[in-house]
Structure formats: C-alpha cells, structure tokens
C-alpha atoms as a PDB file:
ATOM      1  CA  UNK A   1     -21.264  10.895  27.299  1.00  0.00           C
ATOM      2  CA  UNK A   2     -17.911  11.931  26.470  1.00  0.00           C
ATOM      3  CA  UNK A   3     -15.308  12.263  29.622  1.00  0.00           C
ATOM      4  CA  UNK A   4     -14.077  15.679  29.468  1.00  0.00           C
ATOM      5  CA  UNK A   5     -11.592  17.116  31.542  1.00  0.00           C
ATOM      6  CA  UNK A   6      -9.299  20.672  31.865  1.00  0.00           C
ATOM      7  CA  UNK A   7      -5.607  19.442  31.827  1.00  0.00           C
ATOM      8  CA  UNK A   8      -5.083  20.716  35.399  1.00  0.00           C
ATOM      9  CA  UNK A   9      -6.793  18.172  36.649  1.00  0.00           C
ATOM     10  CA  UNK A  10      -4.216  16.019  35.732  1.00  0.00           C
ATOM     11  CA  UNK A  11      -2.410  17.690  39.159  1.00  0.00           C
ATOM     12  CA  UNK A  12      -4.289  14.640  40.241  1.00  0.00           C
ATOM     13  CA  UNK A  13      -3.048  12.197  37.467  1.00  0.00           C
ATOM     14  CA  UNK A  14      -4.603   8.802  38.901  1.00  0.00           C
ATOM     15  CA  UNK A  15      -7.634   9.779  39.345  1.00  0.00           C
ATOM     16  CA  UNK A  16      -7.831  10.585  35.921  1.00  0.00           C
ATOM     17  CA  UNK A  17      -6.393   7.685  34.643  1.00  0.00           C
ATOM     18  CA  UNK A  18      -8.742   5.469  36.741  1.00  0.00           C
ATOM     19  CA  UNK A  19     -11.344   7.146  34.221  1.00  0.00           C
ATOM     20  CA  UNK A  20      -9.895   5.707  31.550  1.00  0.00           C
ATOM     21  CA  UNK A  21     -10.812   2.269  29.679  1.00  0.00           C
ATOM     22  CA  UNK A  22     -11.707   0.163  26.793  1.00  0.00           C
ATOM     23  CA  UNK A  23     -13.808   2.422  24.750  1.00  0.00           C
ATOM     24  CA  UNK A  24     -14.107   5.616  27.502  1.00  0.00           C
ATOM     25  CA  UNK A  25     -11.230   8.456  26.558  1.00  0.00           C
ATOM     26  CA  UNK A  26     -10.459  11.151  28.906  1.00  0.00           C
ATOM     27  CA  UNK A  27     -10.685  14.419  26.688  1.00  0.00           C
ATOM     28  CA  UNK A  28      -8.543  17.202  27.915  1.00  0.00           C
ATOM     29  CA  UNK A  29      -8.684  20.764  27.358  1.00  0.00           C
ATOM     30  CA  UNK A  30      -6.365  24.112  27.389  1.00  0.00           C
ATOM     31  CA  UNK A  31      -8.368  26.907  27.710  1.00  0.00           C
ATOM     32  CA  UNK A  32     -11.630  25.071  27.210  1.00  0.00           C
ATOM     33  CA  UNK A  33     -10.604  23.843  23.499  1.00  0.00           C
ATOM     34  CA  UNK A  34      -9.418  20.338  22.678  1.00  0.00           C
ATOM     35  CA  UNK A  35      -5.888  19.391  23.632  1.00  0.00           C
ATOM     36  CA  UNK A  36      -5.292  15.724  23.888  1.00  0.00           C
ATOM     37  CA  UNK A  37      -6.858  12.527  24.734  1.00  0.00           C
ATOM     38  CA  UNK A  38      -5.929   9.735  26.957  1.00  0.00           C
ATOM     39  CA  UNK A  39      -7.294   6.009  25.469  1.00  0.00           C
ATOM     40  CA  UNK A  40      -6.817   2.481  26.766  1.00  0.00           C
ATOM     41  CA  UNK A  41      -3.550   1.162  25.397  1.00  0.00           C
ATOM     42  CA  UNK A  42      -5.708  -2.093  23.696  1.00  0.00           C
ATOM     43  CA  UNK A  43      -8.082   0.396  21.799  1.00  0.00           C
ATOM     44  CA  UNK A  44      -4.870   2.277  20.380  1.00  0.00           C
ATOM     45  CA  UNK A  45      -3.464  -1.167  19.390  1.00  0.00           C
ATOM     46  CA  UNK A  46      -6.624  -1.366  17.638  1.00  0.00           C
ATOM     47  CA  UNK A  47      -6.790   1.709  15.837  1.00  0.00           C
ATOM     48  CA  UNK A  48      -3.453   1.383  14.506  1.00  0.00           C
ATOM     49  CA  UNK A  49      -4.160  -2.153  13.151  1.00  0.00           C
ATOM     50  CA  UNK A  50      -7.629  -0.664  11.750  1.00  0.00           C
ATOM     51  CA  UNK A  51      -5.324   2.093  10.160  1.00  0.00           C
ATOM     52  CA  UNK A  52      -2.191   0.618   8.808  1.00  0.00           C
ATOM     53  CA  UNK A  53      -5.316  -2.747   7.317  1.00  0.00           C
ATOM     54  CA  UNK A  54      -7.285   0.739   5.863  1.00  0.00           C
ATOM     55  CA  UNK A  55      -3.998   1.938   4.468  1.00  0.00           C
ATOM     56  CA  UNK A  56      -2.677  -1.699   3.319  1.00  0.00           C
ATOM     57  CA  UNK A  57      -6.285  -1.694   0.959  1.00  0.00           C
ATOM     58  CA  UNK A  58      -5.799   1.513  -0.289  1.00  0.00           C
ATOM     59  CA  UNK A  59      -2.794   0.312  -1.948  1.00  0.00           C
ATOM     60  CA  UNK A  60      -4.485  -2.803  -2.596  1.00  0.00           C
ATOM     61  CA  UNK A  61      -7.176  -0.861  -4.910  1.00  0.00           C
ATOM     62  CA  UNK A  62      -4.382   1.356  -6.521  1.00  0.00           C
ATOM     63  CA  UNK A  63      -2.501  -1.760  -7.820  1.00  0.00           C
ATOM     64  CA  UNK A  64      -5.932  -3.199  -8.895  1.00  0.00           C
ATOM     65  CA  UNK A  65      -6.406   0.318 -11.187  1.00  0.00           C
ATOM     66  CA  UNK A  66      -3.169   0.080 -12.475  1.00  0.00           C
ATOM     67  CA  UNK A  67      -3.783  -3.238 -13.653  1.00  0.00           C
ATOM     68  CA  UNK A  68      -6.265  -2.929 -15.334  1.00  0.00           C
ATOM     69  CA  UNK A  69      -5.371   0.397 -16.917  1.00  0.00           C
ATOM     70  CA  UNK A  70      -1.677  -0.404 -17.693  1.00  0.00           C
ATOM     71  CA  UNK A  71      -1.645  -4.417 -17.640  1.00  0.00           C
ATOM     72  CA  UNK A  72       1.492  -6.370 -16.180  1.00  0.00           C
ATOM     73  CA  UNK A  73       4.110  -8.020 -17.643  1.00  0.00           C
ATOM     74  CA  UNK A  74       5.157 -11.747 -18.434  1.00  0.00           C
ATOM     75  CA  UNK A  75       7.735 -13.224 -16.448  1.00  0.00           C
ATOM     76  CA  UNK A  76      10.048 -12.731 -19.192  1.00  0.00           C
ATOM     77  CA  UNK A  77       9.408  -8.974 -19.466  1.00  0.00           C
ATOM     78  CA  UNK A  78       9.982  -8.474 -15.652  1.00  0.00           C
ATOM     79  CA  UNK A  79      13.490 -10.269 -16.036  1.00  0.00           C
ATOM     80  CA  UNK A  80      14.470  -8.379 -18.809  1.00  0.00           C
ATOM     81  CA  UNK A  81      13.478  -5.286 -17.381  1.00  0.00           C
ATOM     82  CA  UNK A  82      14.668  -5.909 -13.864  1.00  0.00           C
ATOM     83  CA  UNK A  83      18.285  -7.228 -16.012  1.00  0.00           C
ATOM     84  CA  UNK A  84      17.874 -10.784 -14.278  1.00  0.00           C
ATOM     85  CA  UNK A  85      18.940 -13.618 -16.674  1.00  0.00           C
END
C-alpha cells in the first residue's frame, strides 16, 4: 500500500524519512494532489541506470534501422568523407 503523506508532515522530517526504503516511497501531497516523492537513494541509482540502459537501446535500434535502410560505408568511403588520408 502506497505511503502517502501531506507535505506538512515533513515539520517532522525524520520520522518521515524513517518511512522510507528500498522499494517503499513516501508520496507527498499539496492540497491533497501529488507533489513529490521521497525514494531510497539505491532504487534512484537504479532507475537511472534502468533509464540511461533503456535510452542507450533506443539508439541502439535506430542505428540498426538506419542500417539497414541506408547501408554503411567501406573504410575507404568513411576516410574520404571524414577527409582522413
């Protein structure tokens, strides 16, 4: 069950933070709508590796596309084009 909280309770910061680990956020809302979250600093770490890996294939899959719709170029082409000699 999700661990939500009004940000005034963070009057009482620790105890709030003591709510807080691996895999339980503290949810806190202004004026009972969504404001910001608090998360264990490891399962940030992991999000951000799961992001910038997610992002990292995305590019991955565009260079595969353009391969095989535009082809690539010898070595020879690439130095010509690049003006390396």
């Amino acid at each position: 069950m999700p661990n939500i909280k009004p940000i005034s309770e963070l009057r009482n910061y620790t105890a709030v933070v003591n709510k807080v680990s691996y895999g339980n956020r503290v949810y806190l809302t202004r004026n009972g709508h969504g404001s910001c979250a608090i998360i264990d600093m490891k399962e940030l770490d992991e999000s951000d590796k799961q992001k910038a890996l997610n992002q990292l294939l995305l590019r991955l899959q565009e260079a595969e596309k353009s391969v095989m719709t535009e082809g690539t170029l010898s070595a020879d082409e690439l130095e010509e084009e690049l003006g390396v000699l």
